[in-house]
N, C-alpha and C. Protein backbone atom coordinates (compact mmCIF):
# COMPACT_ATOMS: atom_id res chain seq x y z
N UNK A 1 13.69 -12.59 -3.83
CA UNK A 1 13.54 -11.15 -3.75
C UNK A 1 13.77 -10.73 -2.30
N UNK A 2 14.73 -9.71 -2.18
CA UNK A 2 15.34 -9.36 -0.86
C UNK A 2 13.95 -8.30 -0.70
N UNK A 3 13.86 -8.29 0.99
CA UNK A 3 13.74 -6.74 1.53
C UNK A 3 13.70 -5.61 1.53
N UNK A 4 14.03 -4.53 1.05
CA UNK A 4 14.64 -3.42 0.97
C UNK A 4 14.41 -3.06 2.55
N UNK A 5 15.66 -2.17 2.81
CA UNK A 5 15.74 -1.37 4.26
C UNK A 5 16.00 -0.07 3.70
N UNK A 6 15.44 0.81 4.43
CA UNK A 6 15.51 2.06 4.01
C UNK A 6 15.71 2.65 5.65
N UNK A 7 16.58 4.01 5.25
CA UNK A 7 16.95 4.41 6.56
C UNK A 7 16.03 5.72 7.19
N UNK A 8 16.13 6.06 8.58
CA UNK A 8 15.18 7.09 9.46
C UNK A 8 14.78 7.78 8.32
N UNK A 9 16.56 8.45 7.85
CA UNK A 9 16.34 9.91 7.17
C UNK A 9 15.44 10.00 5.92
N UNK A 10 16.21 8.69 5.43
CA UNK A 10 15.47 8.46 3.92
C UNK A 10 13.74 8.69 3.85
N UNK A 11 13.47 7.56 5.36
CA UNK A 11 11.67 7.97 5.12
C UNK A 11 11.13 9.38 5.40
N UNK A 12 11.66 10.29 6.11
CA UNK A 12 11.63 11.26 6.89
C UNK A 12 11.62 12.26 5.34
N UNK A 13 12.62 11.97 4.86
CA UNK A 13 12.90 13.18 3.83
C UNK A 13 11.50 12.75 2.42
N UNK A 14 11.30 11.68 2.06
CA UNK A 14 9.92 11.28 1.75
C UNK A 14 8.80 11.61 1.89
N UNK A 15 8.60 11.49 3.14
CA UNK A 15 7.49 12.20 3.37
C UNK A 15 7.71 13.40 3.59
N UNK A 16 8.59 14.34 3.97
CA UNK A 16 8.62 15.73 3.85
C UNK A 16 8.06 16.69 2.30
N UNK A 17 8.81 15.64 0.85
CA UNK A 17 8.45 15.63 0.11
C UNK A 17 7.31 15.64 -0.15
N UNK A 18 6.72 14.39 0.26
CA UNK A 18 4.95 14.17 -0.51
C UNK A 18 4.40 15.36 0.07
N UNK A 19 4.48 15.35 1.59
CA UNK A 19 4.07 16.28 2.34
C UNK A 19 4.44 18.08 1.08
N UNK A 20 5.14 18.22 0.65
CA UNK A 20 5.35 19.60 0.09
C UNK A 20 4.25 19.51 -1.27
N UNK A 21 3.75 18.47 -1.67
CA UNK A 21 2.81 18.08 -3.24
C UNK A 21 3.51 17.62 -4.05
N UNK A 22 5.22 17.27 -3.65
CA UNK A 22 5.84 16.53 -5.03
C UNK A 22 4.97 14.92 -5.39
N UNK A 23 4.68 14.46 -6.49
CA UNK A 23 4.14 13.03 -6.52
C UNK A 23 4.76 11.90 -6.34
N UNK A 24 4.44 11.04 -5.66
CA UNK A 24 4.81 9.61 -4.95
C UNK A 24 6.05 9.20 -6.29
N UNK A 25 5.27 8.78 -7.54
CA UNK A 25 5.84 8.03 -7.78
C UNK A 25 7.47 8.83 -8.56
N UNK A 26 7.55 9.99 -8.32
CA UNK A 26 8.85 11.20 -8.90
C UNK A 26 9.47 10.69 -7.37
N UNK A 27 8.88 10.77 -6.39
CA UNK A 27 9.76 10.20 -4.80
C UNK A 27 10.59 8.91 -4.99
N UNK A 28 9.74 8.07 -5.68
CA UNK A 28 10.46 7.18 -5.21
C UNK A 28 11.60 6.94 -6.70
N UNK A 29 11.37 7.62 -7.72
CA UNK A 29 12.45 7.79 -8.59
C UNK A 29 13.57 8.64 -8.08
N UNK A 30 13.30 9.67 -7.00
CA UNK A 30 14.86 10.05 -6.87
C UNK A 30 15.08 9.71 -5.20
N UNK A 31 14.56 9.23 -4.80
CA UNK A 31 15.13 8.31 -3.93
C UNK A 31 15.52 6.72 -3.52
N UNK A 32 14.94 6.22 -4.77
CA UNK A 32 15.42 4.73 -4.73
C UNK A 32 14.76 3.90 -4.38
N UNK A 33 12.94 4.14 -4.31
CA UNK A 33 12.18 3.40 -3.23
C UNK A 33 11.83 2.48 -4.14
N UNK A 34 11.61 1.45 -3.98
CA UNK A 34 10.50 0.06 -4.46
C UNK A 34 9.00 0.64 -4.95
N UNK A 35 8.50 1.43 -3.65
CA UNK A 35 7.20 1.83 -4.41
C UNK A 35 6.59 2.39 -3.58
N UNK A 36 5.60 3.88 -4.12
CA UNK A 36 5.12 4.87 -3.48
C UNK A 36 4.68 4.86 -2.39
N UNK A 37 3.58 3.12 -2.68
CA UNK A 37 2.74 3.18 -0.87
C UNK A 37 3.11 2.99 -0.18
N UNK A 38 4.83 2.47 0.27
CA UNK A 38 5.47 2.80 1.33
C UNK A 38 5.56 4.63 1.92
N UNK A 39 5.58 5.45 1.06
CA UNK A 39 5.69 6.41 0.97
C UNK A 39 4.57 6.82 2.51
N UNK A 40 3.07 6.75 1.73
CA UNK A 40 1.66 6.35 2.36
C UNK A 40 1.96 6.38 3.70
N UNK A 41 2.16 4.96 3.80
CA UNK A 41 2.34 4.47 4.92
C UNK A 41 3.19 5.13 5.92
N UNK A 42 4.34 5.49 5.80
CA UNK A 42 5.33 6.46 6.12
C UNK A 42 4.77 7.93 6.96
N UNK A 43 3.85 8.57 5.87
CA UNK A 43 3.09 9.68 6.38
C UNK A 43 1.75 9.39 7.54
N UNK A 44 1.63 7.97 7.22
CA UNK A 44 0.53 8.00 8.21
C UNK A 44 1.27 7.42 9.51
N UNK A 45 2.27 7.04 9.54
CA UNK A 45 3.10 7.00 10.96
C UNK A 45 3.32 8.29 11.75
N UNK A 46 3.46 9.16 10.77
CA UNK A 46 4.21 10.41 10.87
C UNK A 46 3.14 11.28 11.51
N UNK A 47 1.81 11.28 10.96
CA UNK A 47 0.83 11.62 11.14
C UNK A 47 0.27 11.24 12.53
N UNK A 48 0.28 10.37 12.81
CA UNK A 48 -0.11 10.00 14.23
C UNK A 48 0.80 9.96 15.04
N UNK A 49 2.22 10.32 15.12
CA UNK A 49 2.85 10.63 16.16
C UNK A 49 3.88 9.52 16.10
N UNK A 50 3.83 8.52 15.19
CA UNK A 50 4.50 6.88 15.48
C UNK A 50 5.68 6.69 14.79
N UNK A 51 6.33 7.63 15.25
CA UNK A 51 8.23 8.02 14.45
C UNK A 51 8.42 6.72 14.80
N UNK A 52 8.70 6.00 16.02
CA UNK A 52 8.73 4.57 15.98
C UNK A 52 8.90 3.81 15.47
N UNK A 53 8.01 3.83 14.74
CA UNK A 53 7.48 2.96 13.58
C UNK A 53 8.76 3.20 12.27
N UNK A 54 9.37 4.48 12.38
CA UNK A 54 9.95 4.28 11.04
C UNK A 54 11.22 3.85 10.95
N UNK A 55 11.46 3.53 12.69
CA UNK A 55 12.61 3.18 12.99
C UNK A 55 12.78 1.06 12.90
N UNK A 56 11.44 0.24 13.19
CA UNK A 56 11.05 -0.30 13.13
C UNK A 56 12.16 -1.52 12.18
N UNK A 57 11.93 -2.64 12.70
CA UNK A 57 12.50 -3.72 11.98
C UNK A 57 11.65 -4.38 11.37
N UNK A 58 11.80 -5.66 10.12
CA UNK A 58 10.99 -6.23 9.55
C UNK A 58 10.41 -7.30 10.94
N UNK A 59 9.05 -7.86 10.88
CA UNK A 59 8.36 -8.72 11.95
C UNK A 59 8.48 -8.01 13.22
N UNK A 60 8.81 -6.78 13.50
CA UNK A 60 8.27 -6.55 14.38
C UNK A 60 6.50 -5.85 15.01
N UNK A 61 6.10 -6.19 16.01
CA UNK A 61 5.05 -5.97 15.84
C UNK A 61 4.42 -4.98 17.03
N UNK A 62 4.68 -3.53 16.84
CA UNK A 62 4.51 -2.58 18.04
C UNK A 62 3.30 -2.36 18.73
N UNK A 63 2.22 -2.84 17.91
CA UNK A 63 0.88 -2.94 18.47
C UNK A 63 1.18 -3.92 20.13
N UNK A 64 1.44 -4.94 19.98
CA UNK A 64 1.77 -5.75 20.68
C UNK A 64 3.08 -5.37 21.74
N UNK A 65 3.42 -4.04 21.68
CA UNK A 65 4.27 -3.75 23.13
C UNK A 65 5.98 -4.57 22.63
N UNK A 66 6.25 -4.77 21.45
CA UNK A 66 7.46 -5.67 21.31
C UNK A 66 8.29 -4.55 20.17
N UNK A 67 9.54 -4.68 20.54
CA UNK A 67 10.18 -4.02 19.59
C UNK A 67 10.66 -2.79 20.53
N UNK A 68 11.62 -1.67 19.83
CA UNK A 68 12.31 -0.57 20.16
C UNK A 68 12.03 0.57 20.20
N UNK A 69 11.42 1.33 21.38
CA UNK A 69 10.53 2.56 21.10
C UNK A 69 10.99 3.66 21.71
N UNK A 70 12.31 3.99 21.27
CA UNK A 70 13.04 5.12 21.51
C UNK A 70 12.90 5.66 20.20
N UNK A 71 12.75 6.97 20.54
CA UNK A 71 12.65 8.21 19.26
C UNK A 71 14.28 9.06 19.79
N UNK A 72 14.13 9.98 18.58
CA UNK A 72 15.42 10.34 18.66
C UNK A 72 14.87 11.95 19.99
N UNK A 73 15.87 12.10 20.56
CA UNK A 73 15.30 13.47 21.30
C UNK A 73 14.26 14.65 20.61
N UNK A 74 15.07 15.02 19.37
CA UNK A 74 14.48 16.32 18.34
C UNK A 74 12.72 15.73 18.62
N UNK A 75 12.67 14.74 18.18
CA UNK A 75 11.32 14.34 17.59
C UNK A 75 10.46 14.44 19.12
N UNK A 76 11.30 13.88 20.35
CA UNK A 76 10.28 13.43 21.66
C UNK A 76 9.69 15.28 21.83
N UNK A 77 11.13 16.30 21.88
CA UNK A 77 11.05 17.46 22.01
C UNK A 77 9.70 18.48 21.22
N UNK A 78 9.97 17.89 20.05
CA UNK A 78 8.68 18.24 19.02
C UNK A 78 7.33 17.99 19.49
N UNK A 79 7.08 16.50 19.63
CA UNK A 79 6.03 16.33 20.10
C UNK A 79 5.32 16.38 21.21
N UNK A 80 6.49 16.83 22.13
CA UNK A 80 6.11 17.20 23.46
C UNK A 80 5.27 19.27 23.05
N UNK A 81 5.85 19.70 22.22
CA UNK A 81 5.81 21.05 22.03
C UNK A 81 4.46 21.14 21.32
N UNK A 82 4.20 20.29 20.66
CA UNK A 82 2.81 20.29 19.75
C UNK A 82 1.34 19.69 20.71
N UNK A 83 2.07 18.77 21.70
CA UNK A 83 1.03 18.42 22.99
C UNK A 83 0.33 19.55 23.72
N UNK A 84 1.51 20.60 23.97
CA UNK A 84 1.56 21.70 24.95
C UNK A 84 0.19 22.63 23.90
N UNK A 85 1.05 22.71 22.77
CA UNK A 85 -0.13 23.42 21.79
C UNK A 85 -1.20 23.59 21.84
N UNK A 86 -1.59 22.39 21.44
CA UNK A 86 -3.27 21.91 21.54
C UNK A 86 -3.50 21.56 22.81
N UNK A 87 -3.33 21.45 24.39
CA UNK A 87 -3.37 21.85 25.50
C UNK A 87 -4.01 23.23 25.36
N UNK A 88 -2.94 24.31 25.09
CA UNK A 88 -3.40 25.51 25.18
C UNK A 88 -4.61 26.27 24.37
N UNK A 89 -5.06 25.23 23.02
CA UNK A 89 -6.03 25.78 22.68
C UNK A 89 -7.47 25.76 22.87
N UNK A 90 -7.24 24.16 23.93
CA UNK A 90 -8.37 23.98 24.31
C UNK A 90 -8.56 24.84 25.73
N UNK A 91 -7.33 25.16 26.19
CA UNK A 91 -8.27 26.37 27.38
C UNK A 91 -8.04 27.62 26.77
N UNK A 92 -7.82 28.06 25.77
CA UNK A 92 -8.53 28.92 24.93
C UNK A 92 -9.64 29.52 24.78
N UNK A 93 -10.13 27.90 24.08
CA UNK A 93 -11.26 28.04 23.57
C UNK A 93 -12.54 28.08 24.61
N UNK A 94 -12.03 27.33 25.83
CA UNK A 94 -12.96 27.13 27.22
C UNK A 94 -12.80 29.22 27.52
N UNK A 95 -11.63 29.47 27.96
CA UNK A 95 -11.84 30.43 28.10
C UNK A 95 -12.52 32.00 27.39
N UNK A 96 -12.11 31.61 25.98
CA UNK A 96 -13.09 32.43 25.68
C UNK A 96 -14.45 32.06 25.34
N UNK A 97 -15.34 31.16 25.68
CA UNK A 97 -17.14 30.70 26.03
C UNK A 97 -17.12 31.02 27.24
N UNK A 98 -16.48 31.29 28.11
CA UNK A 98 -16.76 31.63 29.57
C UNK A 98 -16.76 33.49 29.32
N UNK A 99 -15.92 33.65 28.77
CA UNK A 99 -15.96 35.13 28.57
C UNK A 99 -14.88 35.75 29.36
N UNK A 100 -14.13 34.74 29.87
CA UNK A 100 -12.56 35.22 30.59
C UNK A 100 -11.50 36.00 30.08
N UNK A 101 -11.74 35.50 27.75
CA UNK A 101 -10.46 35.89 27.84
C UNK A 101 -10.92 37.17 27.20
């Protein structure tokens, strides 16, 4: 029994899916997957910031500093923009308990 490799977009568009309430296992019928809890797994990369990860080869092991950890620009750009975000809401929120804003 081979591997399956699945590509950036493929996981990307997956979890965009689950992410909208379509169900795992209708995902992986029209996309070709082996099986949903890759799906899972997928979103919880996604979820913590670890696009990385979906770029990822089999045995590699990123915990451990090994492997390829270039993201594509769009994504560094994104997450740089969502950093800035929640930056700003926490002096927000400082500012308005001080009574500044």
């Amino acid at each position: 029994m081979a591997n399956n490799r699945y590509s950036y977009e493929t996981k990307l568009e997956a979890v965009r899916l689950l992410n909208e309430g379509v169900p795992g296992r209708k995902i992986c019928k029209m996309l070709g997957l082996k099986s949903d809890g890759l799906i899972y797994t997928w979103r919880k990369y996604v979820r913590n910031g670890d696009y990385y990860r979906l770029n990822q080869k089999p045995g590699k092991q990123y915990k451990y500093n090994k492997g390829n950890f270039e993201l594509p620009s769009d994504v560094i750009k994104d997450m740089e923009i969502k950093q800035m975000k929640e930056e700003l809401e926490v002096i927000k929120k400082y500012l308005i308990m001080e009574g500044l804003w």
